[in-house]
C-alpha atoms as a PDB file:
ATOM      1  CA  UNK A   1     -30.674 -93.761 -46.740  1.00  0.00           C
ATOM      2  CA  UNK A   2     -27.005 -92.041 -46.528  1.00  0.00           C
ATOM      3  CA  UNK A   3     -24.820 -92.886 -43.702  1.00  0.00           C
ATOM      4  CA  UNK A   4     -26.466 -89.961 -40.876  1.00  0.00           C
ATOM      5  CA  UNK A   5     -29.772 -91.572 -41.101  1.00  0.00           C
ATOM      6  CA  UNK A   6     -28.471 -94.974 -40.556  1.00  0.00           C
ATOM      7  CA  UNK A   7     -26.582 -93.828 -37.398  1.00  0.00           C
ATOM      8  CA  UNK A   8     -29.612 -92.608 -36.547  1.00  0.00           C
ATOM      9  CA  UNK A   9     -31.516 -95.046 -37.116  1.00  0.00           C
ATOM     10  CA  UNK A  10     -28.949 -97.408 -35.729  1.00  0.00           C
ATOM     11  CA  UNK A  11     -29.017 -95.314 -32.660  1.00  0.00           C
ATOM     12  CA  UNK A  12     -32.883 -96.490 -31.301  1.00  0.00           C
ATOM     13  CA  UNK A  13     -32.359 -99.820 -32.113  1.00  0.00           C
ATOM     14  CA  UNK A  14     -31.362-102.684 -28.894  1.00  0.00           C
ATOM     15  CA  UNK A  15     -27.846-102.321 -28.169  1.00  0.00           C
ATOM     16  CA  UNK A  16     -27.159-106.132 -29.341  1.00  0.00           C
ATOM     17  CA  UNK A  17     -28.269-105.339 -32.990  1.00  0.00           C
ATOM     18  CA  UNK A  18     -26.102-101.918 -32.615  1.00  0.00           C
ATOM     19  CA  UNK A  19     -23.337-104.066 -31.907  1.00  0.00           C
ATOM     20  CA  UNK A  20     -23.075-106.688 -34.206  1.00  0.00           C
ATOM     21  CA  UNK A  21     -22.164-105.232 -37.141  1.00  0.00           C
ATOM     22  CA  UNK A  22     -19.050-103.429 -35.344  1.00  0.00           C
ATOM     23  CA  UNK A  23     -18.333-106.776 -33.529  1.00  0.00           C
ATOM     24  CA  UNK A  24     -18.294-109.001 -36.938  1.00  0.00           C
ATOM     25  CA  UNK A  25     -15.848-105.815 -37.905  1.00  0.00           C
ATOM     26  CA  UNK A  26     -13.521-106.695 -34.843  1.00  0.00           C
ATOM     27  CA  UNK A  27     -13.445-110.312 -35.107  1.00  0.00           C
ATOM     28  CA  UNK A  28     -12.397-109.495 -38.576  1.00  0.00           C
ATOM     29  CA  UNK A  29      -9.547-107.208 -37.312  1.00  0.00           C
ATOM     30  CA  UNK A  30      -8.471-109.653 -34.988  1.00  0.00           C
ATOM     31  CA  UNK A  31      -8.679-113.105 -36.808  1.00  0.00           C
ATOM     32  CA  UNK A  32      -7.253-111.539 -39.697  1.00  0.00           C
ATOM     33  CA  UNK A  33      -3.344-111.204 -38.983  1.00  0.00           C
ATOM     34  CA  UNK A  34      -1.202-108.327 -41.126  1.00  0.00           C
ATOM     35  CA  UNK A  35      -0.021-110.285 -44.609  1.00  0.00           C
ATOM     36  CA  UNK A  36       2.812-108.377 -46.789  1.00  0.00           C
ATOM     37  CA  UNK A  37       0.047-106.422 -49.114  1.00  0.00           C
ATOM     38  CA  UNK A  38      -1.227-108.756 -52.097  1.00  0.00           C
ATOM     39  CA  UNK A  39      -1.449-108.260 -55.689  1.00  0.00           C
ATOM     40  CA  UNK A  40      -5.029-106.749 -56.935  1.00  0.00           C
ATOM     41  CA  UNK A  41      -5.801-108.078 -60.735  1.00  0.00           C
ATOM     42  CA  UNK A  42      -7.830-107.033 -63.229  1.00  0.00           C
ATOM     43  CA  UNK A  43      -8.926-109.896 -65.409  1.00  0.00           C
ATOM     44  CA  UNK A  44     -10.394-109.553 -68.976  1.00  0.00           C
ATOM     45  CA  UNK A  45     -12.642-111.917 -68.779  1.00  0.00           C
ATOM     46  CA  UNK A  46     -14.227-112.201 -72.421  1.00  0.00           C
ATOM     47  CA  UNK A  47     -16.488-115.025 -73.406  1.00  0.00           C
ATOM     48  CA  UNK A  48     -18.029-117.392 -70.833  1.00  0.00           C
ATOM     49  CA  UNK A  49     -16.635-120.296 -72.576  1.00  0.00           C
ATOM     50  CA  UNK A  50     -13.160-119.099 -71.945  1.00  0.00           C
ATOM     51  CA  UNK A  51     -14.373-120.944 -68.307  1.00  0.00           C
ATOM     52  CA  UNK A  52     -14.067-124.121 -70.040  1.00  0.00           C
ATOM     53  CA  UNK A  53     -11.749-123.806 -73.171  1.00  0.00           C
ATOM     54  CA  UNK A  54      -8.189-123.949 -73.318  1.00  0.00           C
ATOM     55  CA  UNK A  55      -6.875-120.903 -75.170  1.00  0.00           C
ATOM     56  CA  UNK A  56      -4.310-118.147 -74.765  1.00  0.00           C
ATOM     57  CA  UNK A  57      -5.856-116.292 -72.006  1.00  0.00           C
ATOM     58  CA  UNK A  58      -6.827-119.373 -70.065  1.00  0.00           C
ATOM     59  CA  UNK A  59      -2.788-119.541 -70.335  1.00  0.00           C
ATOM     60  CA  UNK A  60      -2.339-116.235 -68.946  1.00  0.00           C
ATOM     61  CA  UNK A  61      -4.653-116.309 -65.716  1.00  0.00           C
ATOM     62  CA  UNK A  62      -3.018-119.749 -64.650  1.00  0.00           C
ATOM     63  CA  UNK A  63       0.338-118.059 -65.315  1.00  0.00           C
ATOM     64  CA  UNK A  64      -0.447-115.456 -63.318  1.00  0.00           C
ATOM     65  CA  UNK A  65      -2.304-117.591 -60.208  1.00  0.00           C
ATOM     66  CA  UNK A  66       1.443-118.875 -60.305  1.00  0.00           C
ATOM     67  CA  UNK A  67       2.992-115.649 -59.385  1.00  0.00           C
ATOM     68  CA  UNK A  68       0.126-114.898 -56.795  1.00  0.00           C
ATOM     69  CA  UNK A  69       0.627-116.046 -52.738  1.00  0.00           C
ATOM     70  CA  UNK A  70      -2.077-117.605 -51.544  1.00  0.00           C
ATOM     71  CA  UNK A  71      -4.929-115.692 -50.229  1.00  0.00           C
ATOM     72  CA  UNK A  72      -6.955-115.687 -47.133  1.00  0.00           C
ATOM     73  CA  UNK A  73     -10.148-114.283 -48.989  1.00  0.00           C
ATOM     74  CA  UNK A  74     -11.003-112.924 -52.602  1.00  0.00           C
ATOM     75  CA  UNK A  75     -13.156-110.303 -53.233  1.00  0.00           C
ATOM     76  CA  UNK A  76     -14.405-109.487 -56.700  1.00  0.00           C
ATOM     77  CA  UNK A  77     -16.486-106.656 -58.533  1.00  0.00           C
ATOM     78  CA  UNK A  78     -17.707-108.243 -61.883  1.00  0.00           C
ATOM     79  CA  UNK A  79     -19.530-106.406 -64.706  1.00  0.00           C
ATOM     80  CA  UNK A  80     -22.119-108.425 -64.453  1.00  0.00           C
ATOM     81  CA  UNK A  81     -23.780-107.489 -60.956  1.00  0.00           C
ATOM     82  CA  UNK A  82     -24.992-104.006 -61.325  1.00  0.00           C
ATOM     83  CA  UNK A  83     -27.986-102.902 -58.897  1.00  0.00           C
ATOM     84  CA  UNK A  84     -29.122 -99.783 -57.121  1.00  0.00           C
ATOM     85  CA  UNK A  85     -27.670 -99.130 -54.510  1.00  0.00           C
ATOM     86  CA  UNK A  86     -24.296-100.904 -53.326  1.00  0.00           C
ATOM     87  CA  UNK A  87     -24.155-104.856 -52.087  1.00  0.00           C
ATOM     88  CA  UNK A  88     -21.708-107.594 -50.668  1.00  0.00           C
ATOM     89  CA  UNK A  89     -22.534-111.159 -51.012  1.00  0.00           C
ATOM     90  CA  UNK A  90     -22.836-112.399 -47.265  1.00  0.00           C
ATOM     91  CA  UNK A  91     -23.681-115.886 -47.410  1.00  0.00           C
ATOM     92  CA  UNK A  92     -21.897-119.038 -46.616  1.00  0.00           C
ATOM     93  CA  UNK A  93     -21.971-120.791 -50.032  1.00  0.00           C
ATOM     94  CA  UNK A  94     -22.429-118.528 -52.750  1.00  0.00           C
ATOM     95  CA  UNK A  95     -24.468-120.428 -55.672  1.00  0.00           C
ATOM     96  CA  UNK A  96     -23.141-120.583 -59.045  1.00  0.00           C
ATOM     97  CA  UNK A  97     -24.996-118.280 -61.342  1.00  0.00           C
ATOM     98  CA  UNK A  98     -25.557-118.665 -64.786  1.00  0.00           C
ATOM     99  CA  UNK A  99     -26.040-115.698 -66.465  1.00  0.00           C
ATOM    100  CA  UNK A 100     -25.799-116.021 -70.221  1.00  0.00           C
ATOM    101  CA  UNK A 101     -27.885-117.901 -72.733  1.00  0.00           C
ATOM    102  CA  UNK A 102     -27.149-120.080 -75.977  1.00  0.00           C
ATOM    103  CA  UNK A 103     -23.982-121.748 -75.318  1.00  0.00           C
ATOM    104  CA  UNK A 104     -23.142-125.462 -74.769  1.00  0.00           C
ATOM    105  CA  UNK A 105     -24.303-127.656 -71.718  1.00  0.00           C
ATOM    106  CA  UNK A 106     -20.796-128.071 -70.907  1.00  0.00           C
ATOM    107  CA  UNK A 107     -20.626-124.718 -69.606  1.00  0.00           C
ATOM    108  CA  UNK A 108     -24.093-124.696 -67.922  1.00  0.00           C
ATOM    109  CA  UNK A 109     -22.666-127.839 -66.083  1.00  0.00           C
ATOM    110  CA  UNK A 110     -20.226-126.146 -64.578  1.00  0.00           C
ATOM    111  CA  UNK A 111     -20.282-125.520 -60.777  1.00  0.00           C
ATOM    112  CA  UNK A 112     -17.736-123.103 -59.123  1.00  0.00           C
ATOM    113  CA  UNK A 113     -18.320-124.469 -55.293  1.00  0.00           C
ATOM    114  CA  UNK A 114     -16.291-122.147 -53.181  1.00  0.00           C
ATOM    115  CA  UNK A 115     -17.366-120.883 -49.888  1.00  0.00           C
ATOM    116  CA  UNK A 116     -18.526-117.192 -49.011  1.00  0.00           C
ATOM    117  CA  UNK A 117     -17.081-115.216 -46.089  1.00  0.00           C
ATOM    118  CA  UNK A 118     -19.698-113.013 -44.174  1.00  0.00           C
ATOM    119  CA  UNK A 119     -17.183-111.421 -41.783  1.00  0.00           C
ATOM    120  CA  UNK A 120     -15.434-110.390 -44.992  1.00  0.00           C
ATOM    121  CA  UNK A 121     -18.486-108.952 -45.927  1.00  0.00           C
ATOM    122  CA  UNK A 122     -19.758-107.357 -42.917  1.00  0.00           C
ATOM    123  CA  UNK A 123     -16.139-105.611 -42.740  1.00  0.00           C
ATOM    124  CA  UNK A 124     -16.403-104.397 -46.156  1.00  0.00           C
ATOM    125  CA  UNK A 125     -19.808-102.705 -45.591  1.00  0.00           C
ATOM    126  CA  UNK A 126     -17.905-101.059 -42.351  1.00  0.00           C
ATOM    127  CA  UNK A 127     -14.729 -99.773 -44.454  1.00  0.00           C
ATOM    128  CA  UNK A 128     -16.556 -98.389 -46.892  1.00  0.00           C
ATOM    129  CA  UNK A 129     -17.885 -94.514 -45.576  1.00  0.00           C
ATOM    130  CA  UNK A 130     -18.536 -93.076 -48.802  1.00  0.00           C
ATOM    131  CA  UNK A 131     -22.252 -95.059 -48.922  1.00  0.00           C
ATOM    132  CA  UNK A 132     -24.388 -96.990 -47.733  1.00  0.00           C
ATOM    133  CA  UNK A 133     -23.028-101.072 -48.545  1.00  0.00           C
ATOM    134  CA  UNK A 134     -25.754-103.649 -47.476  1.00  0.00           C
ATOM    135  CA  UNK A 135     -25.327-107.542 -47.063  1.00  0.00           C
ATOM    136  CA  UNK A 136     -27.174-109.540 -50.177  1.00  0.00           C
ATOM    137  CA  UNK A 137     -27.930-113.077 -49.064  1.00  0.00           C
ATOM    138  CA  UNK A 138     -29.390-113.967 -52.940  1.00  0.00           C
ATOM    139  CA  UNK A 139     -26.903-113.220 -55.509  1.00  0.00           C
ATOM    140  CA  UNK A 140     -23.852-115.714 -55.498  1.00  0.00           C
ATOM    141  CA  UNK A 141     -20.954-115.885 -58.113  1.00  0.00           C
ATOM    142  CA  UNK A 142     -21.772-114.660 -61.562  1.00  0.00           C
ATOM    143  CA  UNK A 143     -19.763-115.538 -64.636  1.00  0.00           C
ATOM    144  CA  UNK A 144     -17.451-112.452 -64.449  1.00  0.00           C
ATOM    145  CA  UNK A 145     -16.487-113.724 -61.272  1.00  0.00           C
ATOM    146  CA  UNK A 146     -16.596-117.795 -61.560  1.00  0.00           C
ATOM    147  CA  UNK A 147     -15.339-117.698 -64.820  1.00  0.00           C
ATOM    148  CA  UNK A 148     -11.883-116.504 -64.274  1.00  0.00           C
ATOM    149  CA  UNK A 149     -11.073-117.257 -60.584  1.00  0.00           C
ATOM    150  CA  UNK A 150     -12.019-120.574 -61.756  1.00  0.00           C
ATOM    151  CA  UNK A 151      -8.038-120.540 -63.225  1.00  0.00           C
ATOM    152  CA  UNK A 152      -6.844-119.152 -59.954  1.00  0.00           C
ATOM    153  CA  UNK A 153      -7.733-121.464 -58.132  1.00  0.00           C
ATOM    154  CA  UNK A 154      -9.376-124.615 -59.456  1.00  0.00           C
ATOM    155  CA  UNK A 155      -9.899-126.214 -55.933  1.00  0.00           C
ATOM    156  CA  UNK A 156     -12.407-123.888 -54.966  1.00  0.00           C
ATOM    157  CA  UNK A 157     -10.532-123.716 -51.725  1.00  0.00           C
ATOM    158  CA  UNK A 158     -10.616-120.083 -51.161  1.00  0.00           C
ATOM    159  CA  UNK A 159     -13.681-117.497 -50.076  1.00  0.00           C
ATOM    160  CA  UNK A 160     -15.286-115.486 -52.821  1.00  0.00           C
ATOM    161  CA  UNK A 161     -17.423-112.438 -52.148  1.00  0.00           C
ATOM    162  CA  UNK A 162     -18.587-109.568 -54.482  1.00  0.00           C
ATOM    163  CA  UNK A 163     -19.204-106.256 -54.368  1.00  0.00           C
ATOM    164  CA  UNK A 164     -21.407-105.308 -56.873  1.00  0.00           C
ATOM    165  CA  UNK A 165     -21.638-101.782 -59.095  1.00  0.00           C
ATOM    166  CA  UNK A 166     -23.836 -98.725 -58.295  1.00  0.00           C
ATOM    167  CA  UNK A 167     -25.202 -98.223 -61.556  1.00  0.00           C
ATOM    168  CA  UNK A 168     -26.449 -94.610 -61.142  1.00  0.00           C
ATOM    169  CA  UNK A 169     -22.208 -93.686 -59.367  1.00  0.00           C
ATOM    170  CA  UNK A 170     -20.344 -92.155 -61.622  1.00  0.00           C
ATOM    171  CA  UNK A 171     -16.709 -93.136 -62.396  1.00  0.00           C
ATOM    172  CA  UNK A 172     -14.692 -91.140 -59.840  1.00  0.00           C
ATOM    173  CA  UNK A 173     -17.329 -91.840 -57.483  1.00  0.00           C
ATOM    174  CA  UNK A 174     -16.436 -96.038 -58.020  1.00  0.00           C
ATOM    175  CA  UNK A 175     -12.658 -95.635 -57.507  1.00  0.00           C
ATOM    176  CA  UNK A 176     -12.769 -93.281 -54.069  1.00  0.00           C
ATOM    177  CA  UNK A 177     -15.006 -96.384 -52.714  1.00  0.00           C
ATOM    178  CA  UNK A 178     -12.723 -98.460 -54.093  1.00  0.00           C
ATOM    179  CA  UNK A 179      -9.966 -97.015 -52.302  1.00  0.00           C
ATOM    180  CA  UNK A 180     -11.815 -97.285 -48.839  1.00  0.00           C
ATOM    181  CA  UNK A 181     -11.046-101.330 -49.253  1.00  0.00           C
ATOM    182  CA  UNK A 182      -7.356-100.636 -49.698  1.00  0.00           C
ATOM    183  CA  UNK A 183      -6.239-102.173 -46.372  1.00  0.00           C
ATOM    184  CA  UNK A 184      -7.924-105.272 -47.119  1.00  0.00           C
ATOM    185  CA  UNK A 185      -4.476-106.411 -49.074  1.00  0.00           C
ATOM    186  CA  UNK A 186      -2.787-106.068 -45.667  1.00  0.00           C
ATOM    187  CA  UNK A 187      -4.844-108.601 -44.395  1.00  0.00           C
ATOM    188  CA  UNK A 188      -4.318-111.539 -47.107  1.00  0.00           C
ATOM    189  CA  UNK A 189      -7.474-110.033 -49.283  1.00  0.00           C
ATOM    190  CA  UNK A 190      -7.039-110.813 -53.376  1.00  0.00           C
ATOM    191  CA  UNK A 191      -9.148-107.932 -54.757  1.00  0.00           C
ATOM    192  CA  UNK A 192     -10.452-108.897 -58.398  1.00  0.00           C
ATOM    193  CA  UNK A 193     -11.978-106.658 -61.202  1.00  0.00           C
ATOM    194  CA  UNK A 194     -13.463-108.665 -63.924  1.00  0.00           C
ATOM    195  CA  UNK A 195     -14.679-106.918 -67.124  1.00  0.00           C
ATOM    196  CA  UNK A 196     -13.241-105.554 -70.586  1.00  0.00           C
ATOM    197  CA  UNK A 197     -11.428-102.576 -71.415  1.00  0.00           C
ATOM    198  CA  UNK A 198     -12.550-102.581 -74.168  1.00  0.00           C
ATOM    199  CA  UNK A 199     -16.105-103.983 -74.935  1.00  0.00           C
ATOM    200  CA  UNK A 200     -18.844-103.137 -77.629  1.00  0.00           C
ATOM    201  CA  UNK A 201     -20.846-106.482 -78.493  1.00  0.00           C
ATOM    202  CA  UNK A 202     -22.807-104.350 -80.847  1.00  0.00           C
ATOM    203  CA  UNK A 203     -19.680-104.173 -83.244  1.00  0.00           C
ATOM    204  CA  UNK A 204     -18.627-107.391 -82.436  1.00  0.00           C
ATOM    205  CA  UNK A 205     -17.160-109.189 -85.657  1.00  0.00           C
ATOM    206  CA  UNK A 206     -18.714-112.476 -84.601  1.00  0.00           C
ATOM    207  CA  UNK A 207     -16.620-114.633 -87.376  1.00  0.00           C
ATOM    208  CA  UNK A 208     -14.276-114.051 -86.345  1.00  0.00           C
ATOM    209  CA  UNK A 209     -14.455-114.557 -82.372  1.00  0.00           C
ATOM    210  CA  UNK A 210     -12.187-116.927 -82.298  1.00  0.00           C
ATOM    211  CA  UNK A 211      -9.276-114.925 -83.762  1.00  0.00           C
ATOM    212  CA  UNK A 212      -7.176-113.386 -80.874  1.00  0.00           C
ATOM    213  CA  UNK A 213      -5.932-110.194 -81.978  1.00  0.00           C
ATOM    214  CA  UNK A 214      -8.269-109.127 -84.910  1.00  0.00           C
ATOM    215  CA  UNK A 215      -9.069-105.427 -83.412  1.00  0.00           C
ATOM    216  CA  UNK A 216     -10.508-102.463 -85.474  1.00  0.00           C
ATOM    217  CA  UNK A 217      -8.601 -99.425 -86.049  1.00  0.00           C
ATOM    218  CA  UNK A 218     -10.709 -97.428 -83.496  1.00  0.00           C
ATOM    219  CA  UNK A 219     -10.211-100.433 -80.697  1.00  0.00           C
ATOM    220  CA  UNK A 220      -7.143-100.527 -81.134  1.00  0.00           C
ATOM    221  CA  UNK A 221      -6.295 -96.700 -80.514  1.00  0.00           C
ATOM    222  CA  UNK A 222      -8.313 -96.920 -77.300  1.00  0.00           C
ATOM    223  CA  UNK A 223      -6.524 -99.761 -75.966  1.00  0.00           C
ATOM    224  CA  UNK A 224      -3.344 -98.231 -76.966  1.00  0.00           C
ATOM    225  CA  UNK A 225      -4.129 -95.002 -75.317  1.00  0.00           C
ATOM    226  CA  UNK A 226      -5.684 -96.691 -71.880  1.00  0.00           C
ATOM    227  CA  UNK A 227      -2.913 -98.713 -71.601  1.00  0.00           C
ATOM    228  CA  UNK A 228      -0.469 -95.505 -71.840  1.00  0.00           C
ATOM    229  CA  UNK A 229      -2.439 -94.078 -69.023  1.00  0.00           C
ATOM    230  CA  UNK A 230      -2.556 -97.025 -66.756  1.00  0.00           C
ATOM    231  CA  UNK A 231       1.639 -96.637 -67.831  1.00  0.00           C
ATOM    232  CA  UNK A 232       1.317 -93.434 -66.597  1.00  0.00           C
ATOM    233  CA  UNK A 233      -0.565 -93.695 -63.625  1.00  0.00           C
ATOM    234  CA  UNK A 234      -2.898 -91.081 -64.778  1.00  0.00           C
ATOM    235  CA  UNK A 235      -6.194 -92.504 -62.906  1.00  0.00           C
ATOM    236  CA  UNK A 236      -7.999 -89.249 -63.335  1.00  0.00           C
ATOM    237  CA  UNK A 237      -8.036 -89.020 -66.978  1.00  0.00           C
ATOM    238  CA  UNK A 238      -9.345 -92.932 -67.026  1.00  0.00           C
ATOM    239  CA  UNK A 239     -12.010 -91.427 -64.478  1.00  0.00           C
ATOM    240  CA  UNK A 240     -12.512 -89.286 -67.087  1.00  0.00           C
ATOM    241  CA  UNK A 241     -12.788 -91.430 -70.044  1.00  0.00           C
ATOM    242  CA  UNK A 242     -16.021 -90.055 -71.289  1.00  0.00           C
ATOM    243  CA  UNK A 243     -13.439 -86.795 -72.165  1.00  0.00           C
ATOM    244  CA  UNK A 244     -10.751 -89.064 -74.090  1.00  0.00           C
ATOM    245  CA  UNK A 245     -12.389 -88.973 -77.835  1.00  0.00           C
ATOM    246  CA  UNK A 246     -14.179 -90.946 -79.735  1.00  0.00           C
ATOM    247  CA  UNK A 247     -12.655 -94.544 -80.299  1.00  0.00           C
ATOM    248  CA  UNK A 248     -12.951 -94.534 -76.086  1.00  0.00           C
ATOM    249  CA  UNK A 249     -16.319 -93.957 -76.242  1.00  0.00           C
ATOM    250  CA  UNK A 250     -16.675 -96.788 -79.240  1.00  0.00           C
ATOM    251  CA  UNK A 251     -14.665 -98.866 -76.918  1.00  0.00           C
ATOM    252  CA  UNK A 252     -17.012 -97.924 -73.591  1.00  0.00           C
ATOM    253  CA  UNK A 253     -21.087 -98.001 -75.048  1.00  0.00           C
ATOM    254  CA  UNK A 254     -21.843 -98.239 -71.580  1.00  0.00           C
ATOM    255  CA  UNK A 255     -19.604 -98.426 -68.777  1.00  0.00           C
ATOM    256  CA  UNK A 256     -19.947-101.758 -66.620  1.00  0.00           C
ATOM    257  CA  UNK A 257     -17.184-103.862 -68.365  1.00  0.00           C
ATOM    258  CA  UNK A 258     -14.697-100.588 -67.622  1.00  0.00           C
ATOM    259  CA  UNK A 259     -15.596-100.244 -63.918  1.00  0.00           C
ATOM    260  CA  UNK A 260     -14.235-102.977 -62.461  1.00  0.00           C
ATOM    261  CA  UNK A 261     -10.803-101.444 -63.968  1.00  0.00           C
ATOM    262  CA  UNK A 262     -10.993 -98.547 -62.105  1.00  0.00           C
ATOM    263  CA  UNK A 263     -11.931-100.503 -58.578  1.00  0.00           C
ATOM    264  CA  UNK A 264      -7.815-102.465 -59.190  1.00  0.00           C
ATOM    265  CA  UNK A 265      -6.260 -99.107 -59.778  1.00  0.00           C
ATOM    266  CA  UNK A 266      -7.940 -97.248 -57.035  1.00  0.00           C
ATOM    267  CA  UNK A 267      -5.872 -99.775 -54.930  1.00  0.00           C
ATOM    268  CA  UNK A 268      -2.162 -99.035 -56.619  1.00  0.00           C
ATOM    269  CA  UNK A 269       0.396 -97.285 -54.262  1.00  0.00           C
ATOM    270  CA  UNK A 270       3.218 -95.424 -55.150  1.00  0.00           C
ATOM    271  CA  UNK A 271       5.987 -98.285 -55.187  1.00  0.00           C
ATOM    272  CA  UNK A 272       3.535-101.022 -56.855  1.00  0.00           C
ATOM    273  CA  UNK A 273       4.678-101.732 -59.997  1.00  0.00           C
ATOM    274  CA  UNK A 274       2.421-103.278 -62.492  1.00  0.00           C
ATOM    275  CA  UNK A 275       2.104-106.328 -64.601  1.00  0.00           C
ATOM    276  CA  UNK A 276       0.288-106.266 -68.395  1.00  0.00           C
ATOM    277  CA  UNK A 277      -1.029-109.697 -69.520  1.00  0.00           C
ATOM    278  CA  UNK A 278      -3.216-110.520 -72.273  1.00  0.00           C
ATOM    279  CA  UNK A 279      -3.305-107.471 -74.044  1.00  0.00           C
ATOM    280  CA  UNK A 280      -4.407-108.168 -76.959  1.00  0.00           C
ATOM    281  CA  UNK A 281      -7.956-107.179 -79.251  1.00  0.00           C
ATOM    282  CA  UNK A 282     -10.656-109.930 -79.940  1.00  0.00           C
ATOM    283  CA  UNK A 283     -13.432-110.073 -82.496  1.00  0.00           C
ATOM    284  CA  UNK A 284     -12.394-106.667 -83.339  1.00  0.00           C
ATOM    285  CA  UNK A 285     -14.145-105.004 -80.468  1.00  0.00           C
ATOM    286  CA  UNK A 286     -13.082-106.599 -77.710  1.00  0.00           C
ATOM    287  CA  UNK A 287      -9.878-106.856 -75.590  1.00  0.00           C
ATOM    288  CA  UNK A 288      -9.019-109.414 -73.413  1.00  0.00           C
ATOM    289  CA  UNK A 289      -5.949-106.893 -71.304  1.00  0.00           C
ATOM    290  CA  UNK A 290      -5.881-107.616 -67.858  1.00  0.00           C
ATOM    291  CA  UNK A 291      -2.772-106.605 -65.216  1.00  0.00           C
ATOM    292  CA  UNK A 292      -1.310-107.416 -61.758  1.00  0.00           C
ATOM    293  CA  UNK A 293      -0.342-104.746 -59.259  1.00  0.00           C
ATOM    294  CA  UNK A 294       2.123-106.221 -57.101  1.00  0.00           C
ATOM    295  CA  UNK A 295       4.394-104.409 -54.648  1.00  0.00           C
ATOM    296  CA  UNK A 296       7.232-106.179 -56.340  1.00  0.00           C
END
C-alpha cells in the first residue's frame, strides 16, 4: 500500500482512529522541547561477544558515550532487522533478542532492559513520506542494537526503538528516508547505525579473530577508500558503492552491514564535523570503523 491508498483508506475510517496517529505526532511535538542537535553514530559493531568482553572497541564506544549529552530517546537501524516492507518497534519494553548461535551462556544471559517509546515511534512513521512505516509490536532489541548501546549507556535508562531495513530499497532509496528523520536530533533523538563497513564472514580468517588489525589487501583498500569519501562528504558515490570496484564489492557480499552507514550520513549538515573511531580491520575481512557527527 503506498501513501495515496492509505489516505484513502484512512479517509472512511471513524474520525477517532483518523486522529490518533496525528495526535501521538503532536504530543510528540509538544512534549518534546527543541535540544541543540545531537551527535548521530555509526557503531561497528563486530562480534556479539564484544557485548561482554573488554577489548579495544569496547574502549572506544564508552569513550565516545563520554563525549555524547544525554539523550531523550535513541533510535537505531541495525543490520540485523531486515523485513519487507519498513517497521518501528512500538512497544513499551522491547525484549532482548538473541539472534546468534554457538557462543557462551554468558552472552545468552545477558538482558539489555531498556524501555521502548511508542510516541517516538508513531512520530517516526509520520516523518517519514517517502513509504509506508508501520508500528511492529514483536521484534524488540537485536544484537546490533543491544550490543553496542549496551556501552552507551549501561543503566538501561534511556528509550530504544528501531527502524528496521527494507530489504528490496535500494541504497539511495535508504538515505533520502533517512533524511526525513533529520529533525529528530533537534528534539534530544540519538540516531544509531549499527553494522560493518566492511563485512564478508565468508572470507573471514577465523584464527585469527581475535587479532585487531589483521585486514587483507583488498579490505583494506575499501576501507581506505570509504573512509576518503565519508572525508569527503561524497554520499553519492557511497550510494553508489556497487560502482566503486572490486575490493568494495569483496568488502559489501550483500549490503545489510553497509546500510545502517548510509542512514548516519544521510543526517550530516554542512557545519557537522565528524569523528573516526575504531578504524581499524579484523579477522582480515572485517572492520570495526565507526564515527560521530557532531555539530562541534
Amino acid at each position: 500500500m503506498n501513501r495515496k491508498q492509505f489516505l484513502q483508506a484512512m479517509s472512511i475510517l471513524p474520525l477517532g482512529m483518523i486522529t490518533r496517529p496525528l495526535r501521538a505526532l503532536e504530543n510528540f511535538t509538544d512534549s518534546w522541547s527543541p535540544t541543540p542537535r545531537m551527535p548521530v553514530l555509526f557503531l561497528g559493531h563486530g562480534s556479539p561477544m564484544n557485548a561482554i568482553e573488554e577489548n579495544v572497541f569496547v574502549k572506544g564506544f564508552r569513550e565516545t558515550a563520554s563525549l555524547l549529552p544525554r539523550p531523550r530517546a535513541v533510535l537505531c537501524v541495525s543490520a540485523h532487522w531486515e523485513t519487507n516492507g519498513t517497521f518501528v518497534t512500538a512497544m513499551q519494553q522491547p525484549r532482548t533478542i538473541h539472534d546468534f548461535g554457538g557462543f557462551p551462556p554468558e552472552l545468552y544471559a545477558v538482558r539489555y532492559p531498556a524501555p521502548g517509546s511508542p510516541d517516538l515511534a508513531i512520530a517516526c512513521t509520520e516523518l517519514i513520506r517517502t513509504t509506508t512505516v508501520e508500528p511492529d509490536h514483536h521484534w524488540g532489541l537485536d544484537h546490533g542494537a543491544w550490543s553496542v548501546i549496551r556501552h552507551l549507556f549501561p543503566k538501561a535508562d534511556i528509550p530504544v526503538i528501531q527502524l528496521s531495513l527494507d530489504q528490496r530499497m535500494p541504497a539511495h532509496r535508504h538515505y533520502s528516508l533517512a533524511k526525513e528523520l533529520s529533525s529528530l536530533r533537534e528534539k534530544g533523538v540519538l540516531i544509531v547505525g549499527s553494522g560493518n563497513m566492511v563485512h564478508n564472514l565468508r572470507l573471514v580468517a577465523w584464527d585469527k579473530l581475535n587479532e585487531a588489525g589483521f585486514g587483507f589487501d583488498w579490505a583494506i583498500e575499501a576501507q581506505e577508500l570509504m573512509r576518503n569519501l565519508i572525508n569527503g562528504k561524497n554520499h553519492q558515490a557511497l550510494c553508489d558503492y556497487h560502482k566503486l570496484g572490486n575490493a568494495v564489492q569483496m568488502a559489501i557480499p550483500t549490503p545489510e552491514h553497509y546500510l545502517p552507514l548510509l542512514y548516519v550520513l544521510a543526517q550530516q549538515k554542512d557545519t557537522d564535523v565528524i569523528r573516526l573511531f575504531n578504524d581499524m580491520p579484523v579477522a582480515g575481512a572485517l572492520t570495526m570503523t565507526s564515527l560521530m557527527i557532531s555539530a562541534s
